[in-house]
PDB file of N, CA and C in Angstrom:
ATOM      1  N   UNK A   1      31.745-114.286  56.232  1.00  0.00           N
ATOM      2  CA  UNK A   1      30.434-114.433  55.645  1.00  0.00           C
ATOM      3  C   UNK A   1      30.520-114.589  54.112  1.00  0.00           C
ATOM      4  N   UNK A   2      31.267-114.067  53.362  1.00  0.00           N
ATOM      5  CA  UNK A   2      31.724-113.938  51.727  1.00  0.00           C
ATOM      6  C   UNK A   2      31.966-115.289  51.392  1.00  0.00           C
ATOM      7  N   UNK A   3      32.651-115.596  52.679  1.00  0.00           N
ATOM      8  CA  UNK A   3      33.570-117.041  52.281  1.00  0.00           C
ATOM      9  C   UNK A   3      32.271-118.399  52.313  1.00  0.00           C
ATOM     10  N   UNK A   4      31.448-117.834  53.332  1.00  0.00           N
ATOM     11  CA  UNK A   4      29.849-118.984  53.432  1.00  0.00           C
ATOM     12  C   UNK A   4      28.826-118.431  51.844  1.00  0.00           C
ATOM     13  N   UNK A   5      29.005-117.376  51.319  1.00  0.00           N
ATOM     14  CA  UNK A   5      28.264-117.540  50.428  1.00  0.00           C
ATOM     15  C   UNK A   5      29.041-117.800  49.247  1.00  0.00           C
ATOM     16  N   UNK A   6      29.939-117.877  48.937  1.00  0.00           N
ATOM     17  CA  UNK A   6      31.071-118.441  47.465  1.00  0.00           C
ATOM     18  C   UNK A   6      30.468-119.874  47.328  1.00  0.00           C
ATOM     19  N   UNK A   7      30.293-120.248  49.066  1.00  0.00           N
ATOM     20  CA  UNK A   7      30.686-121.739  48.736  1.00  0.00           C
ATOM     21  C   UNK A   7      29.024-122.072  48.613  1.00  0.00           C
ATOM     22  N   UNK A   8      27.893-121.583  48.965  1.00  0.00           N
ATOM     23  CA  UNK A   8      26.953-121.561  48.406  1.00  0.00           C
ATOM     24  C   UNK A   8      26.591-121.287  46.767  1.00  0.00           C
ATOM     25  N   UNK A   9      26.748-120.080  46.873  1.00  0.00           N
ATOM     26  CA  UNK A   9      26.877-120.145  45.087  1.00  0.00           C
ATOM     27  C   UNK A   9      27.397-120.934  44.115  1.00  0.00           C
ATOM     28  N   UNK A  10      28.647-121.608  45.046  1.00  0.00           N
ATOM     29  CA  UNK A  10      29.051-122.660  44.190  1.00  0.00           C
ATOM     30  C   UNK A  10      28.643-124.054  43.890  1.00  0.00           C
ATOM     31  N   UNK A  11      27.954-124.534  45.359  1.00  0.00           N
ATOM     32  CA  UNK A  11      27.388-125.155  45.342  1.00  0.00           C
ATOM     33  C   UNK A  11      26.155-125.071  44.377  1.00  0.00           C
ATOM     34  N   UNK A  12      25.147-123.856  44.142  1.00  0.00           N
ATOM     35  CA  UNK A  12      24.181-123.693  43.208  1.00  0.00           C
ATOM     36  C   UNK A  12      24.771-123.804  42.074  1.00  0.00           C
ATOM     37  N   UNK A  13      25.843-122.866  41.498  1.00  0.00           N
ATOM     38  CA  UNK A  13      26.770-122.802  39.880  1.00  0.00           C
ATOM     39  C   UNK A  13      26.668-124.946  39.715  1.00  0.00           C
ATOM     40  N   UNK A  14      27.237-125.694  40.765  1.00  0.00           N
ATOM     41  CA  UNK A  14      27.231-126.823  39.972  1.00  0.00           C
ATOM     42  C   UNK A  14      25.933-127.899  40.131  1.00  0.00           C
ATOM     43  N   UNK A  15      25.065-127.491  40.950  1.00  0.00           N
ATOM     44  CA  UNK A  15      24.132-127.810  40.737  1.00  0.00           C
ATOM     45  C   UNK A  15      23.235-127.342  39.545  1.00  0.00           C
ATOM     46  N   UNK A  16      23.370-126.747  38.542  1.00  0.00           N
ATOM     47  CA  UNK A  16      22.529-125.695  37.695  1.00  0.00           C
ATOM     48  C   UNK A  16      23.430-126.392  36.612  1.00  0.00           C
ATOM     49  N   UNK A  17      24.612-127.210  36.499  1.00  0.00           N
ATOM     50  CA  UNK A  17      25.235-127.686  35.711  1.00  0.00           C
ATOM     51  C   UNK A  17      25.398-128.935  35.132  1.00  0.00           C
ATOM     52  N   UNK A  18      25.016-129.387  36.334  1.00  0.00           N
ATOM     53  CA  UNK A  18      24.391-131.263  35.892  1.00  0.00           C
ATOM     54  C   UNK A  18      23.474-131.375  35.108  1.00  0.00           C
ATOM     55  N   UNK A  19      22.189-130.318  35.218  1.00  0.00           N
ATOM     56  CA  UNK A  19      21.009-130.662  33.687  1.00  0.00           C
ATOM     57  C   UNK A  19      21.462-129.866  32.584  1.00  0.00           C
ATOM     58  N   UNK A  20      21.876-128.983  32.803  1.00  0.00           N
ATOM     59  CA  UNK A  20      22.847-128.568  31.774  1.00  0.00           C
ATOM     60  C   UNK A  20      23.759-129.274  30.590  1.00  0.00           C
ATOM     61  N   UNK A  21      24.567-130.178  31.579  1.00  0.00           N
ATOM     62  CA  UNK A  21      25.140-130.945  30.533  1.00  0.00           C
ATOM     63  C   UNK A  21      24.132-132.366  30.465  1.00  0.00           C
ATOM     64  N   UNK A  22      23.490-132.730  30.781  1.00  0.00           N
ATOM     65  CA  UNK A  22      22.313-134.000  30.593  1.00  0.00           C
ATOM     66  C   UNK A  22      21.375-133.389  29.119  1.00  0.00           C
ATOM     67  N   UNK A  23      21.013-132.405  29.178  1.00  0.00           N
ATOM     68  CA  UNK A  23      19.988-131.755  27.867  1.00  0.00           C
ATOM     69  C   UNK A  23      21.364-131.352  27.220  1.00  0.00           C
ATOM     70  N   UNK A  24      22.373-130.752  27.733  1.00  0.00           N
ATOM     71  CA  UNK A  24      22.962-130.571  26.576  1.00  0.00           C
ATOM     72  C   UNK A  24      23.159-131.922  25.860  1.00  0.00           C
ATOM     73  N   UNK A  25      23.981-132.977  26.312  1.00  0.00           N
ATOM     74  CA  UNK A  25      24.335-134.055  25.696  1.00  0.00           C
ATOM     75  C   UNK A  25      22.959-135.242  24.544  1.00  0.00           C
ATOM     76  N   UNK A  26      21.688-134.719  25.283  1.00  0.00           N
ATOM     77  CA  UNK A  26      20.563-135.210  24.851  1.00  0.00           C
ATOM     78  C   UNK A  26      20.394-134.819  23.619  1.00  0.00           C
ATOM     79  N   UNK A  27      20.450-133.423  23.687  1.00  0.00           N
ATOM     80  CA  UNK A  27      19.937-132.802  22.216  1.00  0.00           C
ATOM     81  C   UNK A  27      21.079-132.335  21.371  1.00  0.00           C
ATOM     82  N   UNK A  28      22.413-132.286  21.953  1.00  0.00           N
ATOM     83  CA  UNK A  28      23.303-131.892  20.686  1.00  0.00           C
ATOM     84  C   UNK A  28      24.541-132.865  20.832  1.00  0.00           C
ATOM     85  N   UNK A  29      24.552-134.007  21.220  1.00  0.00           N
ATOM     86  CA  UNK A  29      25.506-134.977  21.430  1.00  0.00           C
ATOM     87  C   UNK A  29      27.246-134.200  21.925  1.00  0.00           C
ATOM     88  N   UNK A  30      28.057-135.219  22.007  1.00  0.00           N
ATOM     89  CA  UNK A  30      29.228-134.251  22.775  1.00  0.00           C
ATOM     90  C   UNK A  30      30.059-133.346  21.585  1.00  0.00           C
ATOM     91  N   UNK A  31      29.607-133.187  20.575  1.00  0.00           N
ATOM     92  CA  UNK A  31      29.821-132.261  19.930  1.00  0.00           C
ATOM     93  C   UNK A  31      29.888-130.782  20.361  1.00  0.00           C
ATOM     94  N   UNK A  32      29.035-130.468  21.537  1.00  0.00           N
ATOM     95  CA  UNK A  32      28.691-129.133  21.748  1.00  0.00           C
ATOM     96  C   UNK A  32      29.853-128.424  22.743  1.00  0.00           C
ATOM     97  N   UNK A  33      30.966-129.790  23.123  1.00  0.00           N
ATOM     98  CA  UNK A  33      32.023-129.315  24.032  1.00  0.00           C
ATOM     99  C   UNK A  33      32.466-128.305  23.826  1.00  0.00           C
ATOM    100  N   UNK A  34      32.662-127.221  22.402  1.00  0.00           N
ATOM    101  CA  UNK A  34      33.671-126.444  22.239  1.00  0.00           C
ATOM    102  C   UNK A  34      32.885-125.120  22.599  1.00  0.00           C
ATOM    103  N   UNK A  35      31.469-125.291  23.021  1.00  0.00           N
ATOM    104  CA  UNK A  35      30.957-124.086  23.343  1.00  0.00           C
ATOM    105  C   UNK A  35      31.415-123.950  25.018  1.00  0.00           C
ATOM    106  N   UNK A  36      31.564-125.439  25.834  1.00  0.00           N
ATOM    107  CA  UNK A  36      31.662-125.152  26.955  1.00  0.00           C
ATOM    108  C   UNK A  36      32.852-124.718  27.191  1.00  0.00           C
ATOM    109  N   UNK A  37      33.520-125.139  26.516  1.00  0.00           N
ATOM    110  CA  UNK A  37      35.680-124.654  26.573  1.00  0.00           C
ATOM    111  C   UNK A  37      35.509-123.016  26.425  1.00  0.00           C
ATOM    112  N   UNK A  38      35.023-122.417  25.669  1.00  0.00           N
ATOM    113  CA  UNK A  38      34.657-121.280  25.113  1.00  0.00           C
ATOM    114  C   UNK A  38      33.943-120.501  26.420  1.00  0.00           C
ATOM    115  N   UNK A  39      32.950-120.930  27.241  1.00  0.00           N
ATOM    116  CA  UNK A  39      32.506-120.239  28.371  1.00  0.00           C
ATOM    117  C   UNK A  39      33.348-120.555  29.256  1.00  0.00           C
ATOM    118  N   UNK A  40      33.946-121.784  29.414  1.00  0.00           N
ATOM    119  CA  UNK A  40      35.214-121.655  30.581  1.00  0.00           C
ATOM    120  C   UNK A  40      36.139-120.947  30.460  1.00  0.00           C
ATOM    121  N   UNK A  41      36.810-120.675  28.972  1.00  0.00           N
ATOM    122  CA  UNK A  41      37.976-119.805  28.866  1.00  0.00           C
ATOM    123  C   UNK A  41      37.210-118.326  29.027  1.00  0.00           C
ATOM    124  N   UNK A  42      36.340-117.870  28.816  1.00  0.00           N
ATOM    125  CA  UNK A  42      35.514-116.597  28.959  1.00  0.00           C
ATOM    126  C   UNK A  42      35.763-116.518  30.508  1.00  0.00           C
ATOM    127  N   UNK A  43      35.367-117.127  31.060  1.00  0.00           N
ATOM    128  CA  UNK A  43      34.848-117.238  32.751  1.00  0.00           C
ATOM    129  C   UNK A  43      36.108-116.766  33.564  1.00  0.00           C
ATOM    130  N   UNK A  44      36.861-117.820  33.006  1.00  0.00           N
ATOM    131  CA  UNK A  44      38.657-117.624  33.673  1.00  0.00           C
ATOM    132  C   UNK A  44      39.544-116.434  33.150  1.00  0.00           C
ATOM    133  N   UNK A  45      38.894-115.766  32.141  1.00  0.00           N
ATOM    134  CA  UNK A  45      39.734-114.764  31.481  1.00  0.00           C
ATOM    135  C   UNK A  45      39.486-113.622  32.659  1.00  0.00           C
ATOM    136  N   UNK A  46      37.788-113.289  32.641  1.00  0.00           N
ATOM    137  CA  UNK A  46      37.177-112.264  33.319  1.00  0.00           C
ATOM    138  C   UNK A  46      37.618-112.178  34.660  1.00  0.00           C
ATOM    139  N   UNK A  47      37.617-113.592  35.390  1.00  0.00           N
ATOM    140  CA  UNK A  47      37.883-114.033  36.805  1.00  0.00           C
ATOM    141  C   UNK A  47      39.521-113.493  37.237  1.00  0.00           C
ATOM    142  N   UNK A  48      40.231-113.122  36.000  1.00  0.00           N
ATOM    143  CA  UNK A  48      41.740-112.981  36.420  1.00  0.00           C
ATOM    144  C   UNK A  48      41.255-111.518  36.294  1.00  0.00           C
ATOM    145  N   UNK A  49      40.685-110.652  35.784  1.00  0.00           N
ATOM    146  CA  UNK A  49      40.283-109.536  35.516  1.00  0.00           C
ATOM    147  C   UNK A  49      39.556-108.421  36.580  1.00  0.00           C
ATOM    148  N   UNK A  50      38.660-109.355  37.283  1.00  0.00           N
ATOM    149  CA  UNK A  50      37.866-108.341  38.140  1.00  0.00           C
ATOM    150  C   UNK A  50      38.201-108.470  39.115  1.00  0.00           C
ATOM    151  N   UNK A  51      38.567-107.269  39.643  1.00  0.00           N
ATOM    152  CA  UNK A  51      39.107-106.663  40.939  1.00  0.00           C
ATOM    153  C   UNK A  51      38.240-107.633  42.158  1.00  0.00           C
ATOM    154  N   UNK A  52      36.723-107.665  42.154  1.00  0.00           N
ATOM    155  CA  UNK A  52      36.692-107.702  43.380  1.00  0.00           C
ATOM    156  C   UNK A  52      36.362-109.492  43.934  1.00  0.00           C
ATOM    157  N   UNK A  53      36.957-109.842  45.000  1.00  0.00           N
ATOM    158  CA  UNK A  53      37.612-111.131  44.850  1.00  0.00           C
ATOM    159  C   UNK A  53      36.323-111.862  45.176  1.00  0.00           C
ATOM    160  N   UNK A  54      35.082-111.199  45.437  1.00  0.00           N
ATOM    161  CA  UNK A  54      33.930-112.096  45.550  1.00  0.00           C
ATOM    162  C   UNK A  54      33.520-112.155  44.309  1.00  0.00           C
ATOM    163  N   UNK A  55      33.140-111.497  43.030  1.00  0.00           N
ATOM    164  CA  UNK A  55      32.878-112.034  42.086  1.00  0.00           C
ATOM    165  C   UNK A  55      33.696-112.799  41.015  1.00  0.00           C
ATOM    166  N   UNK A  56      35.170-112.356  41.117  1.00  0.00           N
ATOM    167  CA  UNK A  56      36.469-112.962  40.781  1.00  0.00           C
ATOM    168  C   UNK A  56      36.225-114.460  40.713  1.00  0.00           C
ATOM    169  N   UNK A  57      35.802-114.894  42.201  1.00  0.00           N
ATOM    170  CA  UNK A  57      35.757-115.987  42.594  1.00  0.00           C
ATOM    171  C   UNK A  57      34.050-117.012  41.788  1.00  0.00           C
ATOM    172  N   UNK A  58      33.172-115.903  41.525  1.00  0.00           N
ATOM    173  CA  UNK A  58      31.957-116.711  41.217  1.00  0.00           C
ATOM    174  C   UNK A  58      32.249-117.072  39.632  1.00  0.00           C
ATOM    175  N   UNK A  59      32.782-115.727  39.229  1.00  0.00           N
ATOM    176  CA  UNK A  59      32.875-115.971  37.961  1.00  0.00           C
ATOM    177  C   UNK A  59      33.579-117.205  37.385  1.00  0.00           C
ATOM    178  N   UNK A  60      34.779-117.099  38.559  1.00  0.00           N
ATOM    179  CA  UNK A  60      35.860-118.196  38.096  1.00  0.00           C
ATOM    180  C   UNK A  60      35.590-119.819  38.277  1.00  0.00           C
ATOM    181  N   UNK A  61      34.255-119.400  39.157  1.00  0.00           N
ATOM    182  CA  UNK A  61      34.015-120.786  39.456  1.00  0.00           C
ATOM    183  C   UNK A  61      32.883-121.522  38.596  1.00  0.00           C
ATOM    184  N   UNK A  62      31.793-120.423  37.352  1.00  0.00           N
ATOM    185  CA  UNK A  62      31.531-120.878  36.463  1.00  0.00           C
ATOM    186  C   UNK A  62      32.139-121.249  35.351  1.00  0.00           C
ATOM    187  N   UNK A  63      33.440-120.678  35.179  1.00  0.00           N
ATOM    188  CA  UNK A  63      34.346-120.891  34.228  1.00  0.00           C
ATOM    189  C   UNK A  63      34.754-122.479  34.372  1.00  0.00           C
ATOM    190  N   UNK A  64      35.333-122.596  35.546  1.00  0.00           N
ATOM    191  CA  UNK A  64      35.784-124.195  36.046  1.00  0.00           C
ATOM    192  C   UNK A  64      34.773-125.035  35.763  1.00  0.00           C
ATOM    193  N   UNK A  65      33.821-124.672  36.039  1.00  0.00           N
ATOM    194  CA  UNK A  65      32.281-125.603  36.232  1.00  0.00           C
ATOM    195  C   UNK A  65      32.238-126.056  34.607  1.00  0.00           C
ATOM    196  N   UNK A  66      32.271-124.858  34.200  1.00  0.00           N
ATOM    197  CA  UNK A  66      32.222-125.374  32.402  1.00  0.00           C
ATOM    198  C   UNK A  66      33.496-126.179  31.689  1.00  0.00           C
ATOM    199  N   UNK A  67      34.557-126.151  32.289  1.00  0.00           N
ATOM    200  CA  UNK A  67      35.762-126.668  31.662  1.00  0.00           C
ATOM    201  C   UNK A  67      35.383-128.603  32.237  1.00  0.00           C
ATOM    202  N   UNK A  68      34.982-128.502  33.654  1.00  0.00           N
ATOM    203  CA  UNK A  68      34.296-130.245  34.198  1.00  0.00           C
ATOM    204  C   UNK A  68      33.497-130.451  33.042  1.00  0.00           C
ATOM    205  N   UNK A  69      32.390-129.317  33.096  1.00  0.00           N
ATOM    206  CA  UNK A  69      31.338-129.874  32.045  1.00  0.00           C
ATOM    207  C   UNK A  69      31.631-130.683  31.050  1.00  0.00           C
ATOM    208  N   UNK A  70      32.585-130.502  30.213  1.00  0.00           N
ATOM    209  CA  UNK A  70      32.977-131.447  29.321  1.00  0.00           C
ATOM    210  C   UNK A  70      33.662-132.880  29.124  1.00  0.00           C
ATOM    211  N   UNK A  71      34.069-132.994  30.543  1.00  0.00           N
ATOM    212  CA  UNK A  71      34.065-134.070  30.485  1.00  0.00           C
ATOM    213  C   UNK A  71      33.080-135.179  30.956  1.00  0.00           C
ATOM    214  N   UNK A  72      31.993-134.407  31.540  1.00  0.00           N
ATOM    215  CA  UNK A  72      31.003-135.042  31.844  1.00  0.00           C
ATOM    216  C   UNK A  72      29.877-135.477  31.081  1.00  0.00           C
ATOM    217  N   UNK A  73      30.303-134.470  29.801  1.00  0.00           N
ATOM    218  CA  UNK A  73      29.574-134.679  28.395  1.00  0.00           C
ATOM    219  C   UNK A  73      29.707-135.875  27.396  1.00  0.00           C
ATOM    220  N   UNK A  74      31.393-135.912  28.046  1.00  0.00           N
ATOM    221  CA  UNK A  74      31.759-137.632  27.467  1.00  0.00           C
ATOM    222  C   UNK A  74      31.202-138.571  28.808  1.00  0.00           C
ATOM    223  N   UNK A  75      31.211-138.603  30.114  1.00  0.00           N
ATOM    224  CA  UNK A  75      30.625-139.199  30.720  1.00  0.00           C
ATOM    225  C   UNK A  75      29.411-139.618  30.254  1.00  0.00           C
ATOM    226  N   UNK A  76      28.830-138.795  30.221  1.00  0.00           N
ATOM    227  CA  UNK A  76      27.024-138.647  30.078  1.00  0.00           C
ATOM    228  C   UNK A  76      26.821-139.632  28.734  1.00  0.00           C
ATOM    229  N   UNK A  77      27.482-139.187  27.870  1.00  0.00           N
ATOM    230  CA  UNK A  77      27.419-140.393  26.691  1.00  0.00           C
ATOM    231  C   UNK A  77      27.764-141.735  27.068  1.00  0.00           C
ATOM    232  N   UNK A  78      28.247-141.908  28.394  1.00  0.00           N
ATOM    233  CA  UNK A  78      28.488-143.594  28.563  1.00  0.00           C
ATOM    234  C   UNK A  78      27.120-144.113  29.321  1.00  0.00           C
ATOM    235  N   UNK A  79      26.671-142.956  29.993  1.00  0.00           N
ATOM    236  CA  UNK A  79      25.657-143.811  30.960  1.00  0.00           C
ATOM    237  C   UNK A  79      24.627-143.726  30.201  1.00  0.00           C
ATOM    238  N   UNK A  80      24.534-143.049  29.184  1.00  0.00           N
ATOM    239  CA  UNK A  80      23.193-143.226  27.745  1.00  0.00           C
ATOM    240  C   UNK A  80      23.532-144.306  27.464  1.00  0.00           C
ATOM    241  N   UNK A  81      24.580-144.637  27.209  1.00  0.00           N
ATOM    242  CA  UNK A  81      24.799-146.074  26.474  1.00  0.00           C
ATOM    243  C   UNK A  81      24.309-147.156  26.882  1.00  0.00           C
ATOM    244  N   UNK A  82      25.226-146.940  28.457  1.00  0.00           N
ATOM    245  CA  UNK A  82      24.265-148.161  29.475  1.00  0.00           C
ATOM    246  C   UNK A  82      22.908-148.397  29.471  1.00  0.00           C
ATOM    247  N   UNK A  83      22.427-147.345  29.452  1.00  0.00           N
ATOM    248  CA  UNK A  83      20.734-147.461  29.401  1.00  0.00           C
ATOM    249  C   UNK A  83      20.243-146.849  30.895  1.00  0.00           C
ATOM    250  N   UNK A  84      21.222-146.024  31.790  1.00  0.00           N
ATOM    251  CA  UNK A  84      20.961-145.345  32.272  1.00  0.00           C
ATOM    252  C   UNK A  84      20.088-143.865  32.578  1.00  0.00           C
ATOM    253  N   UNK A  85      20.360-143.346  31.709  1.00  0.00           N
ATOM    254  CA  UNK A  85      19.785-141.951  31.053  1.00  0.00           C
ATOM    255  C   UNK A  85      19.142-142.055  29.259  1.00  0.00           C
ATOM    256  N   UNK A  86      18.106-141.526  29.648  1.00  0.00           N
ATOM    257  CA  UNK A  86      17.235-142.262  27.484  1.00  0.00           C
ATOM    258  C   UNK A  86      18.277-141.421  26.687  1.00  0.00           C
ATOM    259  N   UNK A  87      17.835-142.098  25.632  1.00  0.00           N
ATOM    260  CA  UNK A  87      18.787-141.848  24.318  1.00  0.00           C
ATOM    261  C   UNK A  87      17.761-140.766  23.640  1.00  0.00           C
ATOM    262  N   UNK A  88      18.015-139.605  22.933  1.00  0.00           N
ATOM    263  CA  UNK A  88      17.006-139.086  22.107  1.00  0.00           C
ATOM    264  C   UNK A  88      16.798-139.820  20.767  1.00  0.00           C
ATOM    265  N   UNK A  89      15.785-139.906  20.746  1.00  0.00           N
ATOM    266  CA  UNK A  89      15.357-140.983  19.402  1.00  0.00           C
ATOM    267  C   UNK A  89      15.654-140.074  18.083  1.00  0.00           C
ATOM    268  N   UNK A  90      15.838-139.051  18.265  1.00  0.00           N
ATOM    269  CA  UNK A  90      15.642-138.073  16.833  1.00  0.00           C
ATOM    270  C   UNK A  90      17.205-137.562  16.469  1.00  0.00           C
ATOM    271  N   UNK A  91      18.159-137.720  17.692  1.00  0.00           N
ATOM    272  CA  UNK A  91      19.640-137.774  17.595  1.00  0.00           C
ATOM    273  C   UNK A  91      20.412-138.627  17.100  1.00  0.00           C
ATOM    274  N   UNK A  92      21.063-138.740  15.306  1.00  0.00           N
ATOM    275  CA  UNK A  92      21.775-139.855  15.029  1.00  0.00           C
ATOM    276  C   UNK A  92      22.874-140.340  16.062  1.00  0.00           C
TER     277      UNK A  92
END
């Protein structure tokens, strides 16, 4: 049953992460990567840390989620480009 809800939660952790990095990239361009490196290395530090292997595992899997994030932050800047996703007008 642990093992059906990880993979739920995880499923939510990266769903909760796609607008995440979409507003992030909107309003602070991919500049803001070093905050996500910073919650992934946080995430993965704790995740080697706590004993118990169901939160081990959630934690570790927001950590991961944030280390993707960044590259999706350079993604996300290509499909702005395309004209896929709007550009913020007030963002040089």
């Amino acid at each position: 049953m642990k093992g059906v809800l990880i993979g739920l939660i995880t499923f939510g952790i990266i769903g909760i992460f796609h607008p995440i990095v979409i507003k992030s990239e909107y309003y602070f361009g991919v500049k803001i990567w070093p905050v996500f490196a910073l919650v992934g290395i946080v995430c993965v530090a704790l995740g080697l840390y706590i004993e118990d292997i169901f939160w081990s595992a959630i934690v570790s899997v927001v950590g991961f989620s944030s280390f993707w994030s960044i590259l999706e932050l350079f993604e996300q800047r290509e499909r702005v480009r395309k004209g896929w996703f709007p550009k913020n007008p007030k963002k040089k």
